[in-house]
N, C-alpha and C. Protein backbone atom coordinates (compact mmCIF):
# COMPACT_ATOMS: atom_id res chain seq x y z
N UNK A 1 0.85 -1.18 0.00
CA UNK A 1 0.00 0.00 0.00
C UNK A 1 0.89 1.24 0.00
N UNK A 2 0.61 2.26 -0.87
CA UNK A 2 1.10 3.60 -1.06
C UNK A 2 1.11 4.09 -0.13
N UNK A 3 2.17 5.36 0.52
CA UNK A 3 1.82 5.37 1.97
C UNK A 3 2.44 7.17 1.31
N UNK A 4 1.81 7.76 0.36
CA UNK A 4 1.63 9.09 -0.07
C UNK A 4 0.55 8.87 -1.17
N UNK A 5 -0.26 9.95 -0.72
CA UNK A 5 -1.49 9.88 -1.59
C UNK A 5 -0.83 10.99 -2.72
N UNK A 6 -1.03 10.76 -3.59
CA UNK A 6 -0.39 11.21 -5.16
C UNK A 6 -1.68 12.49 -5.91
N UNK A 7 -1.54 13.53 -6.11
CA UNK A 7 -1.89 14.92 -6.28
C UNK A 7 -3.38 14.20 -7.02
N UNK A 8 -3.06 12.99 -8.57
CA UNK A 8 -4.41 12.77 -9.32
C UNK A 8 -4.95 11.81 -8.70
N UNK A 9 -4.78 11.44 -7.12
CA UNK A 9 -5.93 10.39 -6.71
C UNK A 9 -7.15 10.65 -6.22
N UNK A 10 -8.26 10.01 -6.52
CA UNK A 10 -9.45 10.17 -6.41
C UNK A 10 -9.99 10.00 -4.84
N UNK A 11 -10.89 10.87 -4.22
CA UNK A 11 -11.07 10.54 -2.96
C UNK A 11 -12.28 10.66 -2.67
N UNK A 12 -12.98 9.69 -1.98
CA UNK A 12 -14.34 9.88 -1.88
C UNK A 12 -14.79 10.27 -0.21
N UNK A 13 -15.90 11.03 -0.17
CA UNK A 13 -16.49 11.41 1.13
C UNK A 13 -17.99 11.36 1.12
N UNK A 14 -18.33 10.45 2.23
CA UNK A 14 -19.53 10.18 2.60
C UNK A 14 -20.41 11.49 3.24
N UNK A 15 -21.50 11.34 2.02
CA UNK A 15 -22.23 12.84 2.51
C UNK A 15 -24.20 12.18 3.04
N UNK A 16 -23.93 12.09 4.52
CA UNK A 16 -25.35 11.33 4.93
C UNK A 16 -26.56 11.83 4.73
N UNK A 17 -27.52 11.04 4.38
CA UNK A 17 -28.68 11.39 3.83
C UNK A 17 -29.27 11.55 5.11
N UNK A 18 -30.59 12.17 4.46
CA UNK A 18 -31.11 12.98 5.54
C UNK A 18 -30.68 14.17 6.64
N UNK A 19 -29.62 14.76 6.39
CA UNK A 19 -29.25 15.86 6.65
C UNK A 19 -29.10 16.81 6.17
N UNK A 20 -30.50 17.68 5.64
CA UNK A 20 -30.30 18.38 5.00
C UNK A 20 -29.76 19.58 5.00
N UNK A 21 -28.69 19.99 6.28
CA UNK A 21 -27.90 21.08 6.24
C UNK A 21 -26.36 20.57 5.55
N UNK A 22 -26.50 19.36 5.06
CA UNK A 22 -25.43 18.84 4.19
C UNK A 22 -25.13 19.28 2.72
N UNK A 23 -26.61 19.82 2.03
CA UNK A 23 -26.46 20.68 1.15
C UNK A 23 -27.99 20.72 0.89
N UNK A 24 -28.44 21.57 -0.46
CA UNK A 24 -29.38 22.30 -0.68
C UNK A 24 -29.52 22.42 -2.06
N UNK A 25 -30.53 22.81 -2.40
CA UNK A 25 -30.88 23.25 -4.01
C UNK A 25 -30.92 24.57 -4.03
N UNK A 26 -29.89 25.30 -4.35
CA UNK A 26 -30.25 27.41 -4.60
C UNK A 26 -30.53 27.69 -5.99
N UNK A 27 -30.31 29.09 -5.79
CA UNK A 27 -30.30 29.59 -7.05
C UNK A 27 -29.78 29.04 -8.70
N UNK A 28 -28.63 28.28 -8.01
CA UNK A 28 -27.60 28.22 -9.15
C UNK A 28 -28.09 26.39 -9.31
N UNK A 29 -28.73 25.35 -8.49
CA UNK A 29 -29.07 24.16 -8.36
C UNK A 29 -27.89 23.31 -7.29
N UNK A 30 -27.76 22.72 -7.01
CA UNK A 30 -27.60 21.90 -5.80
C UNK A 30 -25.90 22.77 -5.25
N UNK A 31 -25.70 22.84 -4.24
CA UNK A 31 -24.61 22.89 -3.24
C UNK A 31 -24.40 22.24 -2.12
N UNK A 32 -23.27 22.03 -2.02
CA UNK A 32 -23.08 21.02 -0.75
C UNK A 32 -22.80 22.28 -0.06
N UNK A 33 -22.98 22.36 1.26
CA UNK A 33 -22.50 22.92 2.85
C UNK A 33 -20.99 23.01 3.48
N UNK A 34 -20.68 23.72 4.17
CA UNK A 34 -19.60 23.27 4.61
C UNK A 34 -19.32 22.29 5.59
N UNK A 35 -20.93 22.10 6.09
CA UNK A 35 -21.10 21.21 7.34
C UNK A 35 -20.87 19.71 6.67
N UNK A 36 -20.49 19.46 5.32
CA UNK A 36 -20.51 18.31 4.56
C UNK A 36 -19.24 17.95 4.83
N UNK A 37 -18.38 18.84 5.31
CA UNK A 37 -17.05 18.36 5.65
C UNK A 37 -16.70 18.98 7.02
N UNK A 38 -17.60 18.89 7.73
CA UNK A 38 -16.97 19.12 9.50
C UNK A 38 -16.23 17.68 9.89
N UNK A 39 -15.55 18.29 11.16
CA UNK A 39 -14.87 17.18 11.79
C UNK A 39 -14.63 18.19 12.69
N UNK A 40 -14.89 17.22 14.14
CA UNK A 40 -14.47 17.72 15.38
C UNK A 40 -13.10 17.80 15.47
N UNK A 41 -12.28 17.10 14.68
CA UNK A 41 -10.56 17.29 15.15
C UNK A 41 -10.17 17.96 13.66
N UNK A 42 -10.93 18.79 12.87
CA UNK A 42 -10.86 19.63 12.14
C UNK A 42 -9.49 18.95 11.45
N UNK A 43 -10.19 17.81 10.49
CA UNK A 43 -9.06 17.13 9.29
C UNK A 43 -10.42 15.65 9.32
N UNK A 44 -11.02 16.45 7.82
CA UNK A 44 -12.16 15.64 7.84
C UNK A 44 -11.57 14.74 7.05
N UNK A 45 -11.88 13.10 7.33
CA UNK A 45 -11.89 11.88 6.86
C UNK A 45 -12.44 11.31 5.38
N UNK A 46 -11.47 10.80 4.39
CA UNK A 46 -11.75 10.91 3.09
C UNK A 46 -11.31 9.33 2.93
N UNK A 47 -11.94 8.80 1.71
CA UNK A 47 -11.18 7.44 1.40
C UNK A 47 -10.42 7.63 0.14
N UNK A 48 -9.28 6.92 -0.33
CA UNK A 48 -8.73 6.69 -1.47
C UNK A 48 -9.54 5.87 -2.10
N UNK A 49 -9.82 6.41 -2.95
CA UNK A 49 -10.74 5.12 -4.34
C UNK A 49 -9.78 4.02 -4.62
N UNK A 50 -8.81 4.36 -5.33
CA UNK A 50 -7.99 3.25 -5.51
C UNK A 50 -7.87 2.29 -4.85
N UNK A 51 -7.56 2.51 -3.17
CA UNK A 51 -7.89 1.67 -2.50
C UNK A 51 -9.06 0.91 -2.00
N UNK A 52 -9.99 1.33 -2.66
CA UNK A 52 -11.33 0.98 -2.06
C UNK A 52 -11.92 0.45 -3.78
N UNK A 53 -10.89 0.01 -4.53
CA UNK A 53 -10.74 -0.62 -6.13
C UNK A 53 -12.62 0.06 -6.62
N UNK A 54 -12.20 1.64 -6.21
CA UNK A 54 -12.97 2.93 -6.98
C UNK A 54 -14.38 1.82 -6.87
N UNK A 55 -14.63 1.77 -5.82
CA UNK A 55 -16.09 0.97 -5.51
C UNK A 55 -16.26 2.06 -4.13
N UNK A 56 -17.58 3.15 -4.61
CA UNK A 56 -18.03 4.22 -3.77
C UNK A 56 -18.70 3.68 -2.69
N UNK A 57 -19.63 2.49 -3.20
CA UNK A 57 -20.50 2.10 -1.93
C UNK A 57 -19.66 1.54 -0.69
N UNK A 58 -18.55 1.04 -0.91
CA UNK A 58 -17.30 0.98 0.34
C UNK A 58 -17.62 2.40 1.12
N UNK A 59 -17.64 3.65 0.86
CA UNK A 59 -17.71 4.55 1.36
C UNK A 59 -18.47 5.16 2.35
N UNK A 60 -20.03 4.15 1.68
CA UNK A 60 -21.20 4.41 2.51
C UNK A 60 -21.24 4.26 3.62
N UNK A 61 -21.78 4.58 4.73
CA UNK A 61 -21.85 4.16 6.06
C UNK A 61 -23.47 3.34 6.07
N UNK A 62 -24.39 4.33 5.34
CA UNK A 62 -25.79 3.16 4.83
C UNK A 62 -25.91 3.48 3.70
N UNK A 63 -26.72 2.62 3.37
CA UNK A 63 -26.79 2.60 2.14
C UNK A 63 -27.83 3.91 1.10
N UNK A 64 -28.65 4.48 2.19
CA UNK A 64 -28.88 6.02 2.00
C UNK A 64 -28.05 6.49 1.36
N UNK A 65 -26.84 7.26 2.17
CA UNK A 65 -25.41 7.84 1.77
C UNK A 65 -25.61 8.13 0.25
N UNK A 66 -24.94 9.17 0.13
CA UNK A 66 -24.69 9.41 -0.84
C UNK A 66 -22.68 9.73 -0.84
N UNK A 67 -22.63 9.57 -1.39
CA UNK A 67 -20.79 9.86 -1.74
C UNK A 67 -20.08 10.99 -2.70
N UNK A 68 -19.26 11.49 -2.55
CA UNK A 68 -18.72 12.59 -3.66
C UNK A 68 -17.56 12.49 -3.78
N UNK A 69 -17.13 12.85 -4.48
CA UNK A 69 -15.79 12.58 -5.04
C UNK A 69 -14.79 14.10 -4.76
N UNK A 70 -13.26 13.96 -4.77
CA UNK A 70 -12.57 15.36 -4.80
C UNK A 70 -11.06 14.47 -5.31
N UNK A 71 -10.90 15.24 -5.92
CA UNK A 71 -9.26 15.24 -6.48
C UNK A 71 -8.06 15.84 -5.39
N UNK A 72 -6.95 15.03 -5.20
CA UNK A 72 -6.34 15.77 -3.83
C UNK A 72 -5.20 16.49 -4.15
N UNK A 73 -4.99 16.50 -5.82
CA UNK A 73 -4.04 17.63 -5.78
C UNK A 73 -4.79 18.89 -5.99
N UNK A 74 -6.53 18.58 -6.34
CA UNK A 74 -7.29 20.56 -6.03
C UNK A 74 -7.10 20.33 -4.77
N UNK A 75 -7.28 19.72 -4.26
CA UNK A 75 -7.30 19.71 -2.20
C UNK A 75 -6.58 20.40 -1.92
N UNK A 76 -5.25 20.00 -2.52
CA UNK A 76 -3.54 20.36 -1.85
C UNK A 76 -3.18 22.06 -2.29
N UNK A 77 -4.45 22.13 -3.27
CA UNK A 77 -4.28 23.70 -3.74
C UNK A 77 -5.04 24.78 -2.89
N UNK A 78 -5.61 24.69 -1.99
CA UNK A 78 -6.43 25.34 -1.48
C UNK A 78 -5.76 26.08 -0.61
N UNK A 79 -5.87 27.39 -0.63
CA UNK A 79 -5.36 28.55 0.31
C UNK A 79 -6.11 29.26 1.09
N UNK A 80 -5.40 28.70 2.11
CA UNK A 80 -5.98 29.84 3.45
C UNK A 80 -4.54 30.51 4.50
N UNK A 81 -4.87 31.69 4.34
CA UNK A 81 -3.81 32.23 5.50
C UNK A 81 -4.73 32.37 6.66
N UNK A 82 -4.14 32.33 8.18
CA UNK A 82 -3.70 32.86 9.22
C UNK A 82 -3.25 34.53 9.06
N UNK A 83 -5.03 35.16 9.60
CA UNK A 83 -4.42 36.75 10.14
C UNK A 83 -4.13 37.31 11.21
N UNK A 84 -3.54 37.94 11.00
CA UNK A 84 -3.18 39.18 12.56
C UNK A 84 -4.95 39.84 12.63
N UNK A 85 -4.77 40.26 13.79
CA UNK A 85 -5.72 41.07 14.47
C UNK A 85 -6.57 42.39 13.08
N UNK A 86 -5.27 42.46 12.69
CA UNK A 86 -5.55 43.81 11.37
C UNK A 86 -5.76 43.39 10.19
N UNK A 87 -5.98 41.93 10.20
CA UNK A 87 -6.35 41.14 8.92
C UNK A 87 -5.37 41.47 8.45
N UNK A 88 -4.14 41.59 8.44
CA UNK A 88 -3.00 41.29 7.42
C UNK A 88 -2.33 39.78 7.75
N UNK A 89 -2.39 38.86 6.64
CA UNK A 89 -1.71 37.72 6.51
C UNK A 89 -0.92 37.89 7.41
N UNK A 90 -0.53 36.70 7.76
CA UNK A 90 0.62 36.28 8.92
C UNK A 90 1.45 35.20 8.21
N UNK A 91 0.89 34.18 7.97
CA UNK A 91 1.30 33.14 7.25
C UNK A 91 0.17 31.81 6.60
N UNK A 92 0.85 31.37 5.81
CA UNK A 92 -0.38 30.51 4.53
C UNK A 92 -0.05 28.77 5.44
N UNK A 93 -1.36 28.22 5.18
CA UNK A 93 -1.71 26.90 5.36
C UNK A 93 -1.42 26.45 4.20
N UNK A 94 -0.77 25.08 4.97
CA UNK A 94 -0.46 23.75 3.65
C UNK A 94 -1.49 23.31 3.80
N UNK A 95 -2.49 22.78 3.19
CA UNK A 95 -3.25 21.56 2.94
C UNK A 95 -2.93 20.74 2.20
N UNK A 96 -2.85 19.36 3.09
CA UNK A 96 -2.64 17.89 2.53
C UNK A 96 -3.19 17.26 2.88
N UNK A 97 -3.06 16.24 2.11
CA UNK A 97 -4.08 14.80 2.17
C UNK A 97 -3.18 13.62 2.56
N UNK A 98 -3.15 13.13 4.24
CA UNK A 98 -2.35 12.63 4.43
C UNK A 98 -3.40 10.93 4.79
N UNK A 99 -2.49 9.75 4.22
CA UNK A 99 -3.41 8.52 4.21
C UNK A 99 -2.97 8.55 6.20
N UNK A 100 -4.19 7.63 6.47
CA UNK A 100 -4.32 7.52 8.35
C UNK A 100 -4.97 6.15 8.01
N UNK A 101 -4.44 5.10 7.62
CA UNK A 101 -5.27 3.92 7.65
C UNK A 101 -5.72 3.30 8.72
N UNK A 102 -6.72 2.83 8.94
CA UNK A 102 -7.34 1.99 9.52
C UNK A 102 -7.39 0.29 9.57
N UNK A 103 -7.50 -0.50 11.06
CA UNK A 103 -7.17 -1.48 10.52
C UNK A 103 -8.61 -1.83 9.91
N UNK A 104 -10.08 -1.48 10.24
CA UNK A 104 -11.29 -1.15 9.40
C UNK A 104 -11.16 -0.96 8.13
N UNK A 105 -10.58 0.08 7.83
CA UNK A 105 -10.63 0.81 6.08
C UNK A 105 -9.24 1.18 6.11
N UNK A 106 -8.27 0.37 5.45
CA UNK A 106 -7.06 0.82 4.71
C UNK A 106 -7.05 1.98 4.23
N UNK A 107 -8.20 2.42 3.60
CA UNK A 107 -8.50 3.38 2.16
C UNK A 107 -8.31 4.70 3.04
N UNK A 108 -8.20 4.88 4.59
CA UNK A 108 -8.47 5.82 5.27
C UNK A 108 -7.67 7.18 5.22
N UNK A 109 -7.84 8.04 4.89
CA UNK A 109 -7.12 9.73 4.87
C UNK A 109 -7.79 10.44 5.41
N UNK A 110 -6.76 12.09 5.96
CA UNK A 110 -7.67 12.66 6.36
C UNK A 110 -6.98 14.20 6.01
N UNK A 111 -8.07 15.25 5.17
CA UNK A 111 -7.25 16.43 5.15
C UNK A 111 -6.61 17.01 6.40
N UNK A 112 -5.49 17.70 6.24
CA UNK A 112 -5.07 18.49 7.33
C UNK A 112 -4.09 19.37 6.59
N UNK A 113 -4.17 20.23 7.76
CA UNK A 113 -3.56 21.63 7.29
C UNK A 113 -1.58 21.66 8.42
N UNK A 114 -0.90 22.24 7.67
CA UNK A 114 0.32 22.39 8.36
C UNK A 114 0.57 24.11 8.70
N UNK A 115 0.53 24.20 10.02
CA UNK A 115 0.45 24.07 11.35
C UNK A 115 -1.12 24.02 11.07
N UNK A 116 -1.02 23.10 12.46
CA UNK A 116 -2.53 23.01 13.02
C UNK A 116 -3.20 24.00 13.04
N UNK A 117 -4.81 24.73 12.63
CA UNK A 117 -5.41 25.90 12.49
C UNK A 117 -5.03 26.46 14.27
N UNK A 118 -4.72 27.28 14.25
CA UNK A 118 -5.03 28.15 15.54
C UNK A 118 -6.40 28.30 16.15
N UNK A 119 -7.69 28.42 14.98
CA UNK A 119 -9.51 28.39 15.48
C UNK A 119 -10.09 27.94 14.68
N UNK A 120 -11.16 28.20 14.85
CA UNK A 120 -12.70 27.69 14.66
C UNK A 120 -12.58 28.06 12.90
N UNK A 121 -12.69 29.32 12.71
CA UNK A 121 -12.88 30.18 11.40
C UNK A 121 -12.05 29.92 10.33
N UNK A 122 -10.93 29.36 10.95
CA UNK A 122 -9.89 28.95 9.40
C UNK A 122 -10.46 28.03 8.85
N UNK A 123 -10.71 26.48 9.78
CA UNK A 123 -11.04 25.65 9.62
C UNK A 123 -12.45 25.47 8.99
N UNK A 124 -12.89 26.41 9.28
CA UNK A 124 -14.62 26.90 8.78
C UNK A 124 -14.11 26.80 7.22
N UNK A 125 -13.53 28.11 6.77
CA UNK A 125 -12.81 28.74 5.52
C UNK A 125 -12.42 27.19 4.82
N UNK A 126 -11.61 26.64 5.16
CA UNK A 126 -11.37 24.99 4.05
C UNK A 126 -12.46 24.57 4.17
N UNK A 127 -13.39 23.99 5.33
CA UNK A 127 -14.58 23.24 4.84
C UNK A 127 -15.27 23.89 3.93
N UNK A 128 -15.60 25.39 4.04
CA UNK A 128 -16.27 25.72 2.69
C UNK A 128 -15.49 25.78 1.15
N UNK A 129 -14.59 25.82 1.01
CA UNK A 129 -13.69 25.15 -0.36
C UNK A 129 -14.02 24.45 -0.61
N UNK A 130 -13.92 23.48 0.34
CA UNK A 130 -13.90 21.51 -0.27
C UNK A 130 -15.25 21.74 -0.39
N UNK A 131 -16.45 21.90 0.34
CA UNK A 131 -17.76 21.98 -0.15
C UNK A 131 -17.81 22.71 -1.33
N UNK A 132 -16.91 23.35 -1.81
CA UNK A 132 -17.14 24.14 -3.43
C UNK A 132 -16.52 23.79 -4.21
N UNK A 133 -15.43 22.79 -3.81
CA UNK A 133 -14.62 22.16 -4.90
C UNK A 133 -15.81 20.47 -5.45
N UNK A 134 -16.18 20.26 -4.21
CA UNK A 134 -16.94 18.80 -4.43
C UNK A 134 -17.88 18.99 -5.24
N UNK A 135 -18.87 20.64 -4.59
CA UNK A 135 -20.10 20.67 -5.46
C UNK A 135 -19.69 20.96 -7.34
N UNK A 136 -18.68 21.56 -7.48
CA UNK A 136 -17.96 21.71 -8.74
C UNK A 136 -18.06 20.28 -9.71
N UNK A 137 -17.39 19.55 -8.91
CA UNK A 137 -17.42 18.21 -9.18
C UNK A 137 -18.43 17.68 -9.32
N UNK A 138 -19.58 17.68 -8.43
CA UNK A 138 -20.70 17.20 -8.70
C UNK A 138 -21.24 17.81 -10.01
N UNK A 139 -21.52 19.00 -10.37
CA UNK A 139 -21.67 19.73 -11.56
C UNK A 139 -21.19 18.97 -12.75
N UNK A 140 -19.74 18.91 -12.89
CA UNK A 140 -19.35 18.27 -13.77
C UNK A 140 -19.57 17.11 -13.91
N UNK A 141 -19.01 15.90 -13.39
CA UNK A 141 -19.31 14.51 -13.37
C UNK A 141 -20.00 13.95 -12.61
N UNK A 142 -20.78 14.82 -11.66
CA UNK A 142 -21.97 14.22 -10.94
C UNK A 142 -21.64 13.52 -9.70
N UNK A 143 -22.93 13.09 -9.14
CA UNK A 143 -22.59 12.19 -7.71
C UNK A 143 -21.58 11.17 -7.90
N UNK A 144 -20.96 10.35 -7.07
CA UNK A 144 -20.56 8.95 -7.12
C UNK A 144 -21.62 8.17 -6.49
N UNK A 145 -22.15 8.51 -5.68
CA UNK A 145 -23.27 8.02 -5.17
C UNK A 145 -24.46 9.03 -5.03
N UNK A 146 -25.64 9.43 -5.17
CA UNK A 146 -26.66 10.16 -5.27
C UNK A 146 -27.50 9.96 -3.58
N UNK A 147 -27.13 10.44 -2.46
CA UNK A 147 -28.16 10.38 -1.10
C UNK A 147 -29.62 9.83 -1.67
N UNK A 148 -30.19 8.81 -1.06
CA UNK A 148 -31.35 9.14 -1.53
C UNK A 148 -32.76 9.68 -1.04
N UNK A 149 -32.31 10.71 -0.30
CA UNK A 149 -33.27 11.71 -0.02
C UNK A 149 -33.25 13.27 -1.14
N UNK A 150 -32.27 12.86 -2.10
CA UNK A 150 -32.24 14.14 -2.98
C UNK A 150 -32.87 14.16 -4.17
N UNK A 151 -33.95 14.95 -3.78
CA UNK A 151 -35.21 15.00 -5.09
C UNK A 151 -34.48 15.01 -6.56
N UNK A 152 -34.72 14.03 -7.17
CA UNK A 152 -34.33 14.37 -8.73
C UNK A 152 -34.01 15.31 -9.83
């Protein structure tokens, strides 16, 4: 097993049905939330497809679930600085996609940022990316798995 997840690997994240602050239908047609990628230890949990031989329903927790997909070298592109008090930059976050296997799910990763966020609000700031990079994705190539509480 690869023990660096590689910029074009595919990563899937379980987005649970029936929560509908997980995303929404607006103006523009469906968005995911940022709450689609919370995590209490702020480095939300993703699987490698490859490892999971790009079979999404591995992903599911039920079979509700719906799943989405993200690419982890857009992941690894995502910028957020750390400000001073006067909102002037201080210094920029790495985001990476580092694998955390499980003896459960091999396939196991989890984003994180280098240095650890200092609060609440940075960490806010990437979950809403990845919720705009995924819903992007969804746009283009669609669900990997479709929730099925999401009206047609």
């Amino acid at each position: 097993m690869s023990d660096v997840v590689t910029d074009d690997e595919l990563l899937y994240r379980c987005i649970f049905c029936g929560l509908d602050k997980y995303y929404r239908i607006g103006e523009f047609g469906l968005e995911l939330s940022s709450q689609a990628f919370t995590d209490r230890n702020q480095a939300p949990s993703v699987d490698r497809a490859k490892l999971r031989d790009y079979d999404p329903q591995c992903t599911q927790k039920n079979p509700d679930d719906g799943v989405v997909s993200l690419i982890a070298g857009e992941v690894r592109m995502i910028n957020v600085s750390q400000n001073d008090q006067k909102g002037k930059p201080v210094f920029d976050y790495k985001i990476d996609v580092c694998p955390r296997p499980t003896d459960d799910n091999p396939s196991h990763a989890q984003i994180e940022p280098s240095p650890n966020y200092t609060n609440k609000g940075t960490f806010r700031k990437v979950a809403e990316k990845l919720a705009r990079l995924a819903t992007e994705r969804i746009k283009k190539e669609d669900w990997e798995i479709k929730p099925q509480d999401l009206p047609p």
